[in-house]
Protein backbone atom coordinates (compact mmCIF):
# COMPACT_ATOMS: atom_id res chain seq x y z
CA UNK A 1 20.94 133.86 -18.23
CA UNK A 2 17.73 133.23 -16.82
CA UNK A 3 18.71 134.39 -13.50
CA UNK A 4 20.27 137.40 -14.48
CA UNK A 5 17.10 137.81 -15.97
CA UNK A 6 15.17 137.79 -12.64
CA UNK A 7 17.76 139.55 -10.79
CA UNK A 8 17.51 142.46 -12.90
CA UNK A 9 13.31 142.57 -13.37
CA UNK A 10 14.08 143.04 -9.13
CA UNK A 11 16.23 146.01 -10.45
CA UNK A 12 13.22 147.02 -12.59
CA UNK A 13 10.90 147.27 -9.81
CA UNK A 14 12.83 149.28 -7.91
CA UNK A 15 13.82 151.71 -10.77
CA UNK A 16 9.80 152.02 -11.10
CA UNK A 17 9.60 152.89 -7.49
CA UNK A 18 12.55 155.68 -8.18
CA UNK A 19 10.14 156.78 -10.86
CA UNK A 20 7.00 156.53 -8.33
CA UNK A 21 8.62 159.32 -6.15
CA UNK A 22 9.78 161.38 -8.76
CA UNK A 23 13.37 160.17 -8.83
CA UNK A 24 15.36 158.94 -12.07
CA UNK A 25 13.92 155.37 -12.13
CA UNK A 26 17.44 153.08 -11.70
CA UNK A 27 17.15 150.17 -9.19
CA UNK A 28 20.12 147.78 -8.62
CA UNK A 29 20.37 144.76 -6.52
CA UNK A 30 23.42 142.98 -5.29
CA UNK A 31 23.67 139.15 -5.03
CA UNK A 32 26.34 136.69 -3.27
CA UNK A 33 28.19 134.10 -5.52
CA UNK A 34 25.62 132.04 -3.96
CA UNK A 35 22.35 133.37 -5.14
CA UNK A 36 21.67 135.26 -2.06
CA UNK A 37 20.10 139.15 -2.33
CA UNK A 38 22.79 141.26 -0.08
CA UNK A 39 21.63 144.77 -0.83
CA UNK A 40 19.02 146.41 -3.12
CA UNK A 41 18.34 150.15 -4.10
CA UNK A 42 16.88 152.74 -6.03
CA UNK A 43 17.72 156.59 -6.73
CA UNK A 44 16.87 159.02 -4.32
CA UNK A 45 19.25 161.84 -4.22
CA UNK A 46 16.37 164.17 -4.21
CA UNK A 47 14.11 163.05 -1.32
CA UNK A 48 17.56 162.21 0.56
CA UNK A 49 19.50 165.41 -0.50
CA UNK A 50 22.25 162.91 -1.06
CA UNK A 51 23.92 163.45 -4.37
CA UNK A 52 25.48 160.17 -3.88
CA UNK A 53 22.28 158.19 -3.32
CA UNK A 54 22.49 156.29 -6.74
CA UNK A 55 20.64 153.01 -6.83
CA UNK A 56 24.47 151.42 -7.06
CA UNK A 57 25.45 153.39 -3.81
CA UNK A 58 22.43 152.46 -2.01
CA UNK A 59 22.58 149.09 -2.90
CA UNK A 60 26.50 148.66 -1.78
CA UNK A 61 26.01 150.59 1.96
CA UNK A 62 22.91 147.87 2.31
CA UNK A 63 25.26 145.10 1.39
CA UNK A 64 27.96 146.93 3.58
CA UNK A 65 26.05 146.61 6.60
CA UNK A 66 23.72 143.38 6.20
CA UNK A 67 27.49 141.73 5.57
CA UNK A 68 29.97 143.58 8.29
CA UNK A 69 32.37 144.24 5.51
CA UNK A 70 32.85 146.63 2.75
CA UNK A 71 34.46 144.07 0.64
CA UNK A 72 31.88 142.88 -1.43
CA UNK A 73 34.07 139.95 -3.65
CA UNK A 74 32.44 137.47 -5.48
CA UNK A 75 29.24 139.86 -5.90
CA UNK A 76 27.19 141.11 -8.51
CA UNK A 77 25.68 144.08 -8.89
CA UNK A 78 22.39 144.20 -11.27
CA UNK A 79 21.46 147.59 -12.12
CA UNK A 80 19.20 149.45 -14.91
CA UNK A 81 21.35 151.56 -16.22
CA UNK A 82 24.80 151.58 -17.50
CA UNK A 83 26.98 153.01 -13.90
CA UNK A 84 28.30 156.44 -13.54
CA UNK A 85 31.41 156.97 -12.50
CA UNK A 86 31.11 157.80 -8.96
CA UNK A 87 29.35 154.00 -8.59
CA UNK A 88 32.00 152.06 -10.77
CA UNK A 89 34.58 153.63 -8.34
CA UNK A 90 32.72 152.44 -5.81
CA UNK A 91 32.19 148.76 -7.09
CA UNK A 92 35.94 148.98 -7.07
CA UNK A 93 36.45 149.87 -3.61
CA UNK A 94 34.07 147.16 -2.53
CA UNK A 95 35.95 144.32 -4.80
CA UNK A 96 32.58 143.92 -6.24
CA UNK A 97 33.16 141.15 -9.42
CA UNK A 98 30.86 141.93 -11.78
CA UNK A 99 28.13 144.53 -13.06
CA UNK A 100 25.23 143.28 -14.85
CA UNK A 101 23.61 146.31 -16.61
CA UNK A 102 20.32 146.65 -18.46
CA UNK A 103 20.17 149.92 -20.70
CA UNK A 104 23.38 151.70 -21.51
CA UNK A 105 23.83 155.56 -20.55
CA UNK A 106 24.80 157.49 -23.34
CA UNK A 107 25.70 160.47 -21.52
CA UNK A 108 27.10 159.52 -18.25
CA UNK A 109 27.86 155.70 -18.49
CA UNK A 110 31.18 154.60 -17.51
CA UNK A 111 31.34 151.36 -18.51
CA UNK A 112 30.84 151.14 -22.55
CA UNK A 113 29.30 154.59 -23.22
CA UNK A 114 31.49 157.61 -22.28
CA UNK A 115 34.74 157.20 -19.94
CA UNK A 116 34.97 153.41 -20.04
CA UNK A 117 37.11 153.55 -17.05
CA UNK A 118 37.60 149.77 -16.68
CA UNK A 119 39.49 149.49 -20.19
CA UNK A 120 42.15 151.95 -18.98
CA UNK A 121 43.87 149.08 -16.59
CA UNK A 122 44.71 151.43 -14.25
CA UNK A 123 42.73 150.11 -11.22
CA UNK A 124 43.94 147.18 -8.53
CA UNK A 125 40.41 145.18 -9.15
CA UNK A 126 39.08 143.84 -12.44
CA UNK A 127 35.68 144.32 -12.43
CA UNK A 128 33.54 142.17 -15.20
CA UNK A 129 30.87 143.18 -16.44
CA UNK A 130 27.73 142.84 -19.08
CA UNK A 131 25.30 145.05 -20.50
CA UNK A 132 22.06 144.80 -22.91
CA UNK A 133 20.14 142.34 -19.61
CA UNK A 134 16.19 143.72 -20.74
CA UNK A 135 17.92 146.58 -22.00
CA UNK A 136 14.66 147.58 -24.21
CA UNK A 137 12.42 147.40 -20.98
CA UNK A 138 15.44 149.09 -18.97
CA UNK A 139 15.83 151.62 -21.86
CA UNK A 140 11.87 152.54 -22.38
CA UNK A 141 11.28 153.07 -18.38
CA UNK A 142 13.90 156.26 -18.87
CA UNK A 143 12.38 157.61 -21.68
CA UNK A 144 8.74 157.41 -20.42
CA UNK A 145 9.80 159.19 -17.42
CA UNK A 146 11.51 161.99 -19.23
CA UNK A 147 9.22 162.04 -21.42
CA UNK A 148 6.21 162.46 -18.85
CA UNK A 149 8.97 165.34 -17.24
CA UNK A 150 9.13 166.91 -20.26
CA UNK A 151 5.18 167.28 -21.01
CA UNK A 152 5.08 168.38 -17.55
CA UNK A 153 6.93 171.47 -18.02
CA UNK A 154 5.03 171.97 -21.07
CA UNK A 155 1.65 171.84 -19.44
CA UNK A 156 2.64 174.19 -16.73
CA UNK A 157 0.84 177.55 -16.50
CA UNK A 158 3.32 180.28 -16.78
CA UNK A 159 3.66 182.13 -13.68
């Protein structure tokens, strides 16, 4: 538990630096069976004009390339925030083997939150997977930011 407890303050710091350039802070970092960082992201679909460039996404092309393979098995994938679905799909395709989550995602998460894709039984890959990993800390790093969004809109002169 301890290192799932590093792994994801990793996550954290990248979600910050999502949050540092204006992006929804999520960070996620992928690790070998064997302890060994493969890939590591953050959001940036805005600065990229990527809607796919989820922290997940990111994380998985890194892990892609670094490994000349986009099978991913015996991985897992430590992330912020519950996945969508776009990146449990992808976590699929890659044969990651389990998601480590911190905060869930009330209105878009796929795992325990909304579609809970993985309970359907319909996919080729089991994919494990655990949230509530600094969920609090996860949790409070989205609020603050949309928060701070919020009051900025607030504060804005009217044009």
């Amino acid at each position: 538990m301890e290192s799932e407890k590093q792994w994801m303050q990793q996550a954290l710091v990248l979600a910050r630096e999502a949050a540092a350039h204006g992006e929804v802070p999520v960070g996620a970092v992928l690790v070998s069976a064997a302890g060994e960082l493969l890939g590591s992201g953050f959001n940036h679909p805005i600065a990229s004009h990527d809607p796919t460039a989820h922290a997940e996404i990111v994380a998985l092309r890194m892990a892609a390339r670094n490994q000349q393979n986009y099978r991913l098995p015996g991985s897992t994938l430590y992330v912020t925030i519950e996945p969508c679905t776009m990146c449990v799909g992808a976590m699929i395709h890659a044969r990651v083997t389990r998601v480590v989550f911190g905060a869930s995602e009330p209105r878009f998460g796929a795992l325990v939150s909304q579609r809970r894709l993985l309970d359907t039984g319909e996919f080729n890959h089991f994919l494990q997977y655990q949230g509530g990993v600094l969920a609090e800390e996860c949790g409070a790093l989205m609020r603050e930011f949309f928060k701070a969004r919020r009051d900025r809109k607030l504060t804005l002169p009217e044009a």
